[in-house]
C-alpha atoms as a PDB file:
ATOM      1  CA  UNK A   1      66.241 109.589 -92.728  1.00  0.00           C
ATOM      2  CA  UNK A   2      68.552 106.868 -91.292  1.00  0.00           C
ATOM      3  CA  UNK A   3      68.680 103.474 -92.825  1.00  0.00           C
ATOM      4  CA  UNK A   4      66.549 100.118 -91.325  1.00  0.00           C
ATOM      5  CA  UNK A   5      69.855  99.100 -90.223  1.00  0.00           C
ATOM      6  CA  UNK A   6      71.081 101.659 -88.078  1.00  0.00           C
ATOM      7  CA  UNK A   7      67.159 102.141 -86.719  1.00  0.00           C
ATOM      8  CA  UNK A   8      67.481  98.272 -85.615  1.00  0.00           C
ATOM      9  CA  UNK A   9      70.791  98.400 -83.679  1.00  0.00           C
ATOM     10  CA  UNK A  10      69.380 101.677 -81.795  1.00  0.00           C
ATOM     11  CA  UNK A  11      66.504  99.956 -81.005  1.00  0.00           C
ATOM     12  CA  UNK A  12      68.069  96.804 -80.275  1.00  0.00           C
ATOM     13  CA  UNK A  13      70.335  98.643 -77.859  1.00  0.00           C
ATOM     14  CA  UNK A  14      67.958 100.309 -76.033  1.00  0.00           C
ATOM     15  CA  UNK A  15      66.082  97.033 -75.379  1.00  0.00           C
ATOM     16  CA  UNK A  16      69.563  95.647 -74.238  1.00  0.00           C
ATOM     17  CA  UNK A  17      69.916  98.422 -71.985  1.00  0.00           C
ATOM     18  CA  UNK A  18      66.537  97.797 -70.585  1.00  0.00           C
ATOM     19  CA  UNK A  19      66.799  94.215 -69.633  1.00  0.00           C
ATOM     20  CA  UNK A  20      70.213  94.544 -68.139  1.00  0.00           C
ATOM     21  CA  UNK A  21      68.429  97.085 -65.878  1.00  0.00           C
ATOM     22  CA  UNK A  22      65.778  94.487 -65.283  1.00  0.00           C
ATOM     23  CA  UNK A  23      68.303  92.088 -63.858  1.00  0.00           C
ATOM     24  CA  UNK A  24      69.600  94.546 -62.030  1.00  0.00           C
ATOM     25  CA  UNK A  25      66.483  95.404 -60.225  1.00  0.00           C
ATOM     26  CA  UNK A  26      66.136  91.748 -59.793  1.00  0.00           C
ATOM     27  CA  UNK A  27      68.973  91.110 -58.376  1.00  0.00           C
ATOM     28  CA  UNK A  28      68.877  94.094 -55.445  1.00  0.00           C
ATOM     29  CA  UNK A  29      65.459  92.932 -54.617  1.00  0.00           C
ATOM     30  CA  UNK A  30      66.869  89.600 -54.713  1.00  0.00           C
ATOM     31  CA  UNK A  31      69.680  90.782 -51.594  1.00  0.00           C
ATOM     32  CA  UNK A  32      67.160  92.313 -49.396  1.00  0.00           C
ATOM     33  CA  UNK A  33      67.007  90.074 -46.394  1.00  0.00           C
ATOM     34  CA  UNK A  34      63.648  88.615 -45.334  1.00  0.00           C
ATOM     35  CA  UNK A  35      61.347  90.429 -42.188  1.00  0.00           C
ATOM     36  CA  UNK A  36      58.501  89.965 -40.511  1.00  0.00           C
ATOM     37  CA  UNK A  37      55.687  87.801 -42.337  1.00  0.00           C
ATOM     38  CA  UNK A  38      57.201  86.835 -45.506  1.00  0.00           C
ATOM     39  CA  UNK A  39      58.202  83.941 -46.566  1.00  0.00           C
ATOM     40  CA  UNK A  40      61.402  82.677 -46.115  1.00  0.00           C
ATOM     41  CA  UNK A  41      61.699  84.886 -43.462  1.00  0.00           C
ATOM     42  CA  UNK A  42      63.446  82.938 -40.456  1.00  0.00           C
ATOM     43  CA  UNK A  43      60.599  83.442 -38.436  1.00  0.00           C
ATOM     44  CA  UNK A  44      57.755  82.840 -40.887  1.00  0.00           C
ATOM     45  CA  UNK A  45      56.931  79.137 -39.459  1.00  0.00           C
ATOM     46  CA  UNK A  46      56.647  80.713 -35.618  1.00  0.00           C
ATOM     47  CA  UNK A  47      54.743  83.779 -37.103  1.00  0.00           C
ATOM     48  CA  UNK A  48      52.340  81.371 -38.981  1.00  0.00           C
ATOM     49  CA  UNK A  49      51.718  79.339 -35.843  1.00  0.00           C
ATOM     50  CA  UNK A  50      51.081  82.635 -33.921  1.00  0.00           C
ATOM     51  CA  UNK A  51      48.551  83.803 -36.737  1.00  0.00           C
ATOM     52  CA  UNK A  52      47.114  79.988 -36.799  1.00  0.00           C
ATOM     53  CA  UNK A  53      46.639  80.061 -33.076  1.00  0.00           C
ATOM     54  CA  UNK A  54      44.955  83.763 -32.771  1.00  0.00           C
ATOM     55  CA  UNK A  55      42.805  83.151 -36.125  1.00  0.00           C
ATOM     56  CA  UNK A  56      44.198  86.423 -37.450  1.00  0.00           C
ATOM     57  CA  UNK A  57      44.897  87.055 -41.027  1.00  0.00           C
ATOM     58  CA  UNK A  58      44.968  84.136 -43.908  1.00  0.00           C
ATOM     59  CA  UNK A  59      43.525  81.774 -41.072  1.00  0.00           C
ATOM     60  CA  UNK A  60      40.353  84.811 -39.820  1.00  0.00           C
ATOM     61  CA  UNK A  61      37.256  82.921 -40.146  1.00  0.00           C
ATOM     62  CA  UNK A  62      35.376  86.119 -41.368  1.00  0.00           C
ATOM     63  CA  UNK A  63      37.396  86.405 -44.271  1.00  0.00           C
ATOM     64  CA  UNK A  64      37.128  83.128 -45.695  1.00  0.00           C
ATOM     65  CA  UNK A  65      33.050  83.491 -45.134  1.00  0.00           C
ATOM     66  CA  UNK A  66      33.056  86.941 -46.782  1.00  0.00           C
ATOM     67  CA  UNK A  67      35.241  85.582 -49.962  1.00  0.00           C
ATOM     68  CA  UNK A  68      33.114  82.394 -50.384  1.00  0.00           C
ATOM     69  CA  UNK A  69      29.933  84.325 -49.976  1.00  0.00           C
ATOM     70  CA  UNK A  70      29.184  85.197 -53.412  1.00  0.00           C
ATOM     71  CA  UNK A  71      30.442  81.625 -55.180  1.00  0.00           C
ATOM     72  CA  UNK A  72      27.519  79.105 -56.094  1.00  0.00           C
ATOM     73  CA  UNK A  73      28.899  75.968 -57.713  1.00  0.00           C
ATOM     74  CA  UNK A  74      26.129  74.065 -59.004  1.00  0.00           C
ATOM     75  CA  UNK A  75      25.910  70.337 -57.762  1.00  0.00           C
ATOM     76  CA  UNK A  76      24.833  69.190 -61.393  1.00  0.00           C
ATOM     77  CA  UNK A  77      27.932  70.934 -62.718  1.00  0.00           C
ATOM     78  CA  UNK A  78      29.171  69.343 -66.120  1.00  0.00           C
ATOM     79  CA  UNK A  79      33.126  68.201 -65.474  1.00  0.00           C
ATOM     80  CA  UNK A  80      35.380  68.826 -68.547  1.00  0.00           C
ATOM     81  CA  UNK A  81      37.690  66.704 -69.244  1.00  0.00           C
ATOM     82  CA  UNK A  82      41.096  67.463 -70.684  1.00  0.00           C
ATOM     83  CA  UNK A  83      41.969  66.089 -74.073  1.00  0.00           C
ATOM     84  CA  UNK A  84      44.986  64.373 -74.758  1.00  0.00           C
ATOM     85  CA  UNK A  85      48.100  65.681 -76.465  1.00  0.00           C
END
């Protein structure tokens, strides 16, 4: 059986060698160069416009009615207030 000691350093290596990969990841995705509807994309403000203008996607009118549909906020609804720190 190996010691605690030498189990640690594995294991703290391997985590090591995880999170290095996990920056790496980042950082690729982090190079890819905006398209289309995303934001940030060059174009996102004229696609938005274009989307605002045809009532298609975040701005469809069906959508929003279909979401909201099933929510029923009482109007005697208590408000909580948030305690100091």
């Amino acid at each position: 059986m190996t010691s605690l000691r030498k189990r640690k350093a594995a294991i703290s290596r391997q985590l090591l060698g995880r999170r290095m990969s996990w920056a790496e990841e980042d950082r690729i995705w982090d190079s890819f160069p905006p398209v289309g509807r995303e934001f940030g994309s060059p174009d996102f403000e004229r696609l938005m416009e274009e989307d605002y203008r045809n009532g298609v996607g975040v701005f469809d009118r069906a959508l929003t009615g279909r979401f909201l549909e099933g929510v029923r906020i009482p109007a005697d609804m208590r408000v909580q207030r948030r305690k100091r720190l």
